[in-house]
PDB file of N, CA and C in Angstrom:
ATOM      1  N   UNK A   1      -6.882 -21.183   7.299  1.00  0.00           N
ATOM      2  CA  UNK A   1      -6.424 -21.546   5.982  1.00  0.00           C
ATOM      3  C   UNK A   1      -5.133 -20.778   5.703  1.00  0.00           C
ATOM      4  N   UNK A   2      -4.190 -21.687   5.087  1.00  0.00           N
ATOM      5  CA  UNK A   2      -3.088 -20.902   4.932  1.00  0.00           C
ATOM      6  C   UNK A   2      -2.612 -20.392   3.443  1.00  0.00           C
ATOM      7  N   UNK A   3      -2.412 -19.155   3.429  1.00  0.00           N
ATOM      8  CA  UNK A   3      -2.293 -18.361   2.176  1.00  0.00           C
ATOM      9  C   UNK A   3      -0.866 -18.264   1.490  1.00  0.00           C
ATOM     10  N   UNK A   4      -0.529 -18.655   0.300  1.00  0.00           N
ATOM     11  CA  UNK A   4       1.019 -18.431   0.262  1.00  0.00           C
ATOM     12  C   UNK A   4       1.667 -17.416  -1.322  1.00  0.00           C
ATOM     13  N   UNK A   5       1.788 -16.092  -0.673  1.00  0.00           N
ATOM     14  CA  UNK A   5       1.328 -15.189  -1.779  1.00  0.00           C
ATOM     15  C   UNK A   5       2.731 -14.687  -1.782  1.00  0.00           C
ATOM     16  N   UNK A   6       3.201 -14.618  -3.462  1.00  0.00           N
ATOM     17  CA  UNK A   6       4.839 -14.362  -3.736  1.00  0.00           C
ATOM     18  C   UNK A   6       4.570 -12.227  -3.789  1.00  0.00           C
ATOM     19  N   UNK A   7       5.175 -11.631  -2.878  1.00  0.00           N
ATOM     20  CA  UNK A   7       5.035 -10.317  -3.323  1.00  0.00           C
ATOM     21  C   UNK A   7       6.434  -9.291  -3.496  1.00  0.00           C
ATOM     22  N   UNK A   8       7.605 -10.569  -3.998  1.00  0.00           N
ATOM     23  CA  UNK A   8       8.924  -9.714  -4.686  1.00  0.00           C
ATOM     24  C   UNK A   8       8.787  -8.407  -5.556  1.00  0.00           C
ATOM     25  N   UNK A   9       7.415  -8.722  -6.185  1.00  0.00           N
ATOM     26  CA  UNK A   9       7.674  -7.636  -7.234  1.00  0.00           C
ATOM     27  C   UNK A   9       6.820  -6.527  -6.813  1.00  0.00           C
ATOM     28  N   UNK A  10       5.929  -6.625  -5.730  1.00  0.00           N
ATOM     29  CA  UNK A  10       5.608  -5.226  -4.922  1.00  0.00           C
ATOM     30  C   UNK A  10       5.574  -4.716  -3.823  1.00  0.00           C
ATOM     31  N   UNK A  11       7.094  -5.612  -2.802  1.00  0.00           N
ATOM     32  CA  UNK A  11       7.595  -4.298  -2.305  1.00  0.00           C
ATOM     33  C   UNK A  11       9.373  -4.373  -2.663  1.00  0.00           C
ATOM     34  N   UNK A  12       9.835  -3.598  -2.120  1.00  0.00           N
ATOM     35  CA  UNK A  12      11.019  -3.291  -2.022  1.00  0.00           C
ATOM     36  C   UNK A  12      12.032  -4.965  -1.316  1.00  0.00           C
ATOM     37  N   UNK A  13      13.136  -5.035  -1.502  1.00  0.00           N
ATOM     38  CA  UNK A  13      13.851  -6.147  -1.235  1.00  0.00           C
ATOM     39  C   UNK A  13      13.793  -6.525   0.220  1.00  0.00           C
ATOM     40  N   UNK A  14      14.016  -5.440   0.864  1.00  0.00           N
ATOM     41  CA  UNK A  14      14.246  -5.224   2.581  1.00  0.00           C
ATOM     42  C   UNK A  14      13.164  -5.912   3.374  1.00  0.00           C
ATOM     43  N   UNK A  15      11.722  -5.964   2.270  1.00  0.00           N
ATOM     44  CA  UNK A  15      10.276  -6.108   3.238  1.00  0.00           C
ATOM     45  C   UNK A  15       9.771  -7.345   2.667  1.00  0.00           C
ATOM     46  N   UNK A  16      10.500  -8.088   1.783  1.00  0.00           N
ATOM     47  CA  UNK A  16      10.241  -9.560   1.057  1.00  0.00           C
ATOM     48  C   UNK A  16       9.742 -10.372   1.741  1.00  0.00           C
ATOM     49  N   UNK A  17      10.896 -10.673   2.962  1.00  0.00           N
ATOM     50  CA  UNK A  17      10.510 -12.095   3.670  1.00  0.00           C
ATOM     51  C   UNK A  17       9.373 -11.331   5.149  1.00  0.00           C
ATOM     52  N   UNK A  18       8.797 -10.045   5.203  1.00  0.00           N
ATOM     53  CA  UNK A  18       8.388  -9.915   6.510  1.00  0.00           C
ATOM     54  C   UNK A  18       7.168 -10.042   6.321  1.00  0.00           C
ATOM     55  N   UNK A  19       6.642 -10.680   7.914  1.00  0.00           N
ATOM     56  CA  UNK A  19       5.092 -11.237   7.783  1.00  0.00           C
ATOM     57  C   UNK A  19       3.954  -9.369   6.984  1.00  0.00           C
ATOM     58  N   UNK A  20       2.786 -10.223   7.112  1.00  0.00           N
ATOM     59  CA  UNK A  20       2.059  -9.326   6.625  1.00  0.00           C
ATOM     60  C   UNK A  20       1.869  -7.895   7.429  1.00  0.00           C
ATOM     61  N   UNK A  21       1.646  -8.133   8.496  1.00  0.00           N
ATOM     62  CA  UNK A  21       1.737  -7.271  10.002  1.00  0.00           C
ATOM     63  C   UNK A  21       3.120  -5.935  10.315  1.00  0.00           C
ATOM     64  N   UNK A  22       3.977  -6.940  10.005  1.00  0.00           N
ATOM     65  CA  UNK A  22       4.966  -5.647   9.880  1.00  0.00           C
ATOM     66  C   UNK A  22       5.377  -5.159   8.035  1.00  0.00           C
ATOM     67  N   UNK A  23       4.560  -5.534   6.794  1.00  0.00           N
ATOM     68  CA  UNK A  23       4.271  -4.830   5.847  1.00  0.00           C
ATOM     69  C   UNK A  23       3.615  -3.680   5.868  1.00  0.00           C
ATOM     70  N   UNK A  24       2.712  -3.875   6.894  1.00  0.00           N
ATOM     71  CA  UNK A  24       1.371  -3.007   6.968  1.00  0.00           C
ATOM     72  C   UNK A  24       2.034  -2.035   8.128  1.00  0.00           C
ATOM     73  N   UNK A  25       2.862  -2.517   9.015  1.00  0.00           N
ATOM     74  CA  UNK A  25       3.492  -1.263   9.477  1.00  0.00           C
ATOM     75  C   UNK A  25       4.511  -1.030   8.811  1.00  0.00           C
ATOM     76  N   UNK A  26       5.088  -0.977   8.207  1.00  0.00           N
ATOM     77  CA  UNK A  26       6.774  -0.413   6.976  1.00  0.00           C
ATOM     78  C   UNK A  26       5.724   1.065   6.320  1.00  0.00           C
ATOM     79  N   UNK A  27       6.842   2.108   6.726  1.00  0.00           N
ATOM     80  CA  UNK A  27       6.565   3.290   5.182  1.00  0.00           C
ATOM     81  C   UNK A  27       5.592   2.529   4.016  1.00  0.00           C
ATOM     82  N   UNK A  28       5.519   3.354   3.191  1.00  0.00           N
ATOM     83  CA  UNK A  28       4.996   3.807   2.196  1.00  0.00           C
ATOM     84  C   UNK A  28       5.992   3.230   1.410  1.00  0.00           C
ATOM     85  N   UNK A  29       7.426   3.842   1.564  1.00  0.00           N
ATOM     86  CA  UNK A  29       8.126   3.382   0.301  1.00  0.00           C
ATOM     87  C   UNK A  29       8.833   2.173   0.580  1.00  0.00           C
ATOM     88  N   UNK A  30       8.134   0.829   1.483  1.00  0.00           N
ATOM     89  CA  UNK A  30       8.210  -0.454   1.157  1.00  0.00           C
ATOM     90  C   UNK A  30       7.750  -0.738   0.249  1.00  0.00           C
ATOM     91  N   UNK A  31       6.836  -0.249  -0.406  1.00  0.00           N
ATOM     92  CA  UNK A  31       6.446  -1.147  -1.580  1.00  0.00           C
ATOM     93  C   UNK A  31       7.007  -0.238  -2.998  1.00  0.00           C
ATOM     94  N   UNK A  32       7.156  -1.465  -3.886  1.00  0.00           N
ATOM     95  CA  UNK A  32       8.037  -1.334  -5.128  1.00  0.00           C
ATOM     96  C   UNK A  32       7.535   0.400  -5.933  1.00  0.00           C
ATOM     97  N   UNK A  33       8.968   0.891  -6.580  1.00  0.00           N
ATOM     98  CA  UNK A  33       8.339   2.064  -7.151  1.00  0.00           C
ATOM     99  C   UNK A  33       8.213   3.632  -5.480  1.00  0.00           C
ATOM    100  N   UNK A  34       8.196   3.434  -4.586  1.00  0.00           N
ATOM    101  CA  UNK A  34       7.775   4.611  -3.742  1.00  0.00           C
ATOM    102  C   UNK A  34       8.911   5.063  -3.142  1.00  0.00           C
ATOM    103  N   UNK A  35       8.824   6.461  -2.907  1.00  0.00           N
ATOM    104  CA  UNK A  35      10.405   6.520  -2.222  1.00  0.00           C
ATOM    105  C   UNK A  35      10.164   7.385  -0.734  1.00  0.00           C
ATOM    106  N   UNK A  36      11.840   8.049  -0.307  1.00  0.00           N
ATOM    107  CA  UNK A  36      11.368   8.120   1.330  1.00  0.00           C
ATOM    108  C   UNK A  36      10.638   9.658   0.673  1.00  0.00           C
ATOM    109  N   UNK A  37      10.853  10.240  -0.058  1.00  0.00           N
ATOM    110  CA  UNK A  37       9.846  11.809  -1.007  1.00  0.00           C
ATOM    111  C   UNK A  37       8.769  11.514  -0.708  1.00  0.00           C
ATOM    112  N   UNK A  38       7.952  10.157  -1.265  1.00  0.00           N
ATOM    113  CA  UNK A  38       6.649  10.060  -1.604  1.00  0.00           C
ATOM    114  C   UNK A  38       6.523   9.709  -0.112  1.00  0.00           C
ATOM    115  N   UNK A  39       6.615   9.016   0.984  1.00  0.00           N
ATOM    116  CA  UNK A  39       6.368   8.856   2.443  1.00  0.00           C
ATOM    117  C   UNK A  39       6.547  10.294   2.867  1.00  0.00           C
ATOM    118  N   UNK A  40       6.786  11.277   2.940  1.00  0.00           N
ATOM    119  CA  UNK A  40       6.908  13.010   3.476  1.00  0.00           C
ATOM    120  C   UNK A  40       6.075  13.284   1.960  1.00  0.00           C
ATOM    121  N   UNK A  41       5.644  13.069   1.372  1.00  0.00           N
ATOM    122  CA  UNK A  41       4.665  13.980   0.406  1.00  0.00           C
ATOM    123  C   UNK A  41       3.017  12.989   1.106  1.00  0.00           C
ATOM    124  N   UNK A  42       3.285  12.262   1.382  1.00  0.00           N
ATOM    125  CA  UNK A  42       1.670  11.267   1.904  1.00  0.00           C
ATOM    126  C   UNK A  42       1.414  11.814   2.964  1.00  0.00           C
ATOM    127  N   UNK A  43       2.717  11.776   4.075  1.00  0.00           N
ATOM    128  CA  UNK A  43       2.523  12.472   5.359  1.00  0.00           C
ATOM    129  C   UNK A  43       2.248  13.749   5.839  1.00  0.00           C
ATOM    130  N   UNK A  44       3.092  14.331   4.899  1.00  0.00           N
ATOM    131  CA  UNK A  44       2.535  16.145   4.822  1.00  0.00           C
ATOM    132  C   UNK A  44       0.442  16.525   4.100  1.00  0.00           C
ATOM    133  N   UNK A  45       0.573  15.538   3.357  1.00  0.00           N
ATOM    134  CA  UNK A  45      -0.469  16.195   2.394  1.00  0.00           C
ATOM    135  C   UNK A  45      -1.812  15.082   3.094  1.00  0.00           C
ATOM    136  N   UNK A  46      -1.579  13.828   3.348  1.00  0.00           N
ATOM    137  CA  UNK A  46      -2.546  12.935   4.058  1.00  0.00           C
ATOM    138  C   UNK A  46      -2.621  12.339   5.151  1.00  0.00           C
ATOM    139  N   UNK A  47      -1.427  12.473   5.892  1.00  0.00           N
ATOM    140  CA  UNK A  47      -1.282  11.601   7.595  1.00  0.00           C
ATOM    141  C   UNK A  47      -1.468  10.440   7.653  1.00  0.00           C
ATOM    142  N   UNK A  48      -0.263  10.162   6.174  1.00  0.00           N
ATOM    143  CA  UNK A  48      -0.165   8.340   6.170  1.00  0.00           C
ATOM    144  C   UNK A  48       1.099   8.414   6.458  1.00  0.00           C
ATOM    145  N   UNK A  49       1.403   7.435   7.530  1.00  0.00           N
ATOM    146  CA  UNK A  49       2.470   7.046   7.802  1.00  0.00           C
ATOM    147  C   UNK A  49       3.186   5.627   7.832  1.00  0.00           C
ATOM    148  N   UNK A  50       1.956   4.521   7.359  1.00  0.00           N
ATOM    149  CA  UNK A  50       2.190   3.175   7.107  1.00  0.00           C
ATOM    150  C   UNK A  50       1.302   3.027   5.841  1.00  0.00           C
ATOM    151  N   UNK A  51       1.940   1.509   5.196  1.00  0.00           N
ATOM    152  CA  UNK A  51       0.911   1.069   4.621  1.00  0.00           C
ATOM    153  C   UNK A  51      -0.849   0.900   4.751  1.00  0.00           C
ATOM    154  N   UNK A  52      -1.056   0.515   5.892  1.00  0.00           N
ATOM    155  CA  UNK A  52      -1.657   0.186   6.377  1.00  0.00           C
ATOM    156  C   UNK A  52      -2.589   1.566   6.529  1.00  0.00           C
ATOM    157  N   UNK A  53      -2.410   2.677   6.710  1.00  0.00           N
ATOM    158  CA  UNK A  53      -2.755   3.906   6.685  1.00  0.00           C
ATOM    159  C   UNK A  53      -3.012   4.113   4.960  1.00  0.00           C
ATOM    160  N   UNK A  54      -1.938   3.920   4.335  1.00  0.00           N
ATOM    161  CA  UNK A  54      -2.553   4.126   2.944  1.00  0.00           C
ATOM    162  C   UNK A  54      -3.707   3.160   2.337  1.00  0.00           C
ATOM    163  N   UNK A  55      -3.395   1.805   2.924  1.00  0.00           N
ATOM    164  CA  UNK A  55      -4.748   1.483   2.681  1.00  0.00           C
ATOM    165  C   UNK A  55      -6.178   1.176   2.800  1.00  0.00           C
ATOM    166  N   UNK A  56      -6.282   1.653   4.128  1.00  0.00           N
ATOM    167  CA  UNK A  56      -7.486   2.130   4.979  1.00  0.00           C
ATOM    168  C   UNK A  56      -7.959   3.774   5.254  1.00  0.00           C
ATOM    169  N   UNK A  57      -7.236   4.549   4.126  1.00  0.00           N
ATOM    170  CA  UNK A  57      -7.232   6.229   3.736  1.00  0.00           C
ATOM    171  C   UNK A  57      -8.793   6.023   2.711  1.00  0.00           C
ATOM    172  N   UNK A  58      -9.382   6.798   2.781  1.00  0.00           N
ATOM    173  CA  UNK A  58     -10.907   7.056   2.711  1.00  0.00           C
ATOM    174  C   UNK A  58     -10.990   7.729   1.497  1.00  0.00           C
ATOM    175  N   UNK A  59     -10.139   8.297   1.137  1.00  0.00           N
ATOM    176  CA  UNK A  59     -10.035   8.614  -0.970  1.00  0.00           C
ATOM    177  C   UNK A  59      -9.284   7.525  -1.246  1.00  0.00           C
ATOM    178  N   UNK A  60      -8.578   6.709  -1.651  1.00  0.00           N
ATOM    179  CA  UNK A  60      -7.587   5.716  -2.010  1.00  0.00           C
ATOM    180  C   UNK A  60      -8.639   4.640  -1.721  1.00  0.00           C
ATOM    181  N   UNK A  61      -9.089   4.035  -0.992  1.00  0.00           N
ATOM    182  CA  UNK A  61     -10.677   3.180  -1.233  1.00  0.00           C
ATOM    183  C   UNK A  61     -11.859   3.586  -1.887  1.00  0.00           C
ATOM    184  N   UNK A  62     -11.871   4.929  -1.500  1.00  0.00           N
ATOM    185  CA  UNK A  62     -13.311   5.519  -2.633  1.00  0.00           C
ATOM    186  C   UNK A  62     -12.876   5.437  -3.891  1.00  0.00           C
ATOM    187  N   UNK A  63     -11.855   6.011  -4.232  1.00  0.00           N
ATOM    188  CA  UNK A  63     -11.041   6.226  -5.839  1.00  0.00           C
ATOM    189  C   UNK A  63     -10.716   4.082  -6.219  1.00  0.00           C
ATOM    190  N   UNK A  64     -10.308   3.484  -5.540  1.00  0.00           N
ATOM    191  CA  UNK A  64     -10.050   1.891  -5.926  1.00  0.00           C
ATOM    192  C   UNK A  64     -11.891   1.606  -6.193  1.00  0.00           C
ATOM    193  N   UNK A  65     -13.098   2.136  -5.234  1.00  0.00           N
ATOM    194  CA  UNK A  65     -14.149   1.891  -5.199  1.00  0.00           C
ATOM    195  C   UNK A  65     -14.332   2.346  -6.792  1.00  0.00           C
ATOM    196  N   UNK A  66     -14.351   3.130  -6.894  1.00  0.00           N
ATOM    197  CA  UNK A  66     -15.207   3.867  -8.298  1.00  0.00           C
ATOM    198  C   UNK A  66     -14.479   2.950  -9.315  1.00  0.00           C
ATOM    199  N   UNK A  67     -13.301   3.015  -9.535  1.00  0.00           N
ATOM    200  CA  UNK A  67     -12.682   2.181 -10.251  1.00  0.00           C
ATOM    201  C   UNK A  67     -13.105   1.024 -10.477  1.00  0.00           C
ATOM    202  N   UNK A  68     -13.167   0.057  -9.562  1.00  0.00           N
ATOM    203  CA  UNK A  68     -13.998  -1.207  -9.613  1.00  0.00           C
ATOM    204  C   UNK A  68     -15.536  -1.306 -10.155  1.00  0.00           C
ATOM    205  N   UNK A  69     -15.601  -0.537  -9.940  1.00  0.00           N
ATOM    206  CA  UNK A  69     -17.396  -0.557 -10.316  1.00  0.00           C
ATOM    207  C   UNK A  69     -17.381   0.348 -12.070  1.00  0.00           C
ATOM    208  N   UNK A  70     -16.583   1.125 -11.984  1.00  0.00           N
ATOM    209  CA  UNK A  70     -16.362   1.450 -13.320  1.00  0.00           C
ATOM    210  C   UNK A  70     -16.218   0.305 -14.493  1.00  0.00           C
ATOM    211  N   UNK A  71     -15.048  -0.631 -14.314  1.00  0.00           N
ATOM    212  CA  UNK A  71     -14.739  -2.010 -14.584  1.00  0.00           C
ATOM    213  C   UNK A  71     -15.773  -2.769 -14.978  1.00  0.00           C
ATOM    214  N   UNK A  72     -16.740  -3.041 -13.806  1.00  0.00           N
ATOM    215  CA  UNK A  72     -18.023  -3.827 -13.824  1.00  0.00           C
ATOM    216  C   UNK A  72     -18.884  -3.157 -14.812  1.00  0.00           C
ATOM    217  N   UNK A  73     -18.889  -2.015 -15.219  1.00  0.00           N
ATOM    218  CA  UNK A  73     -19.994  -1.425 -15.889  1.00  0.00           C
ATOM    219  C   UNK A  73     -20.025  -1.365 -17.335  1.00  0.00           C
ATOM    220  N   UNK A  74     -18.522  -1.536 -17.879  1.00  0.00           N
ATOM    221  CA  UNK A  74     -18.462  -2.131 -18.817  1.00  0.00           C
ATOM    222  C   UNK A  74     -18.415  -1.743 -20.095  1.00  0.00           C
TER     223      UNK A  74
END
C-alpha cells in the first residue's frame, strides 16, 4: 500500500524530498527546530546519532509511552 505523507514542516528543507530510509539515517537536526548543538548534545549525553536512533532510544518511547496512555486516561 502506498503512503503519501507531506513532511515540509518537520524536517529541515535539505531532507524534504528524501525517501524515508535516508530520513532515518540524516542527524538529528534534519528535522525542523534541531540544530548541529542538539546532534553533539544527543550524542554526548545518549549515543544518538540518527533519527532513527532517536526514535528507537528506550526513554523517548517510554516517555512518548506514558504520555499516550496519560492521554487515554483522561
Amino acid at each position: 500500500m502506498a503512503v503519501n505523507v507531506v513532511l515540509d514542516k518537520a524536517l529541515d528543507k535539505a531532507y524534504e524530498s528524501k525517501s524515508l530510509n535516508e530520513i532515518l539515517a540524516a542527524p538529528p537536526s534534519a528535522l525542523a527546530g534541531l540544530t548541529e548543538a542538539h546532534d553533539k548534545q544527543l550524542l554526548d549525553a545518549l549515543k544518538i546519532k540518527t533519527i532513527a536512533d532517536l526514535a528507537n532510544n528506550k526513554y523517548f518511547r517510554l516517555a512518548a509511552t506514558l504520555a499516550d496512555l496519560a492521554a487515554k486516561e483522561g
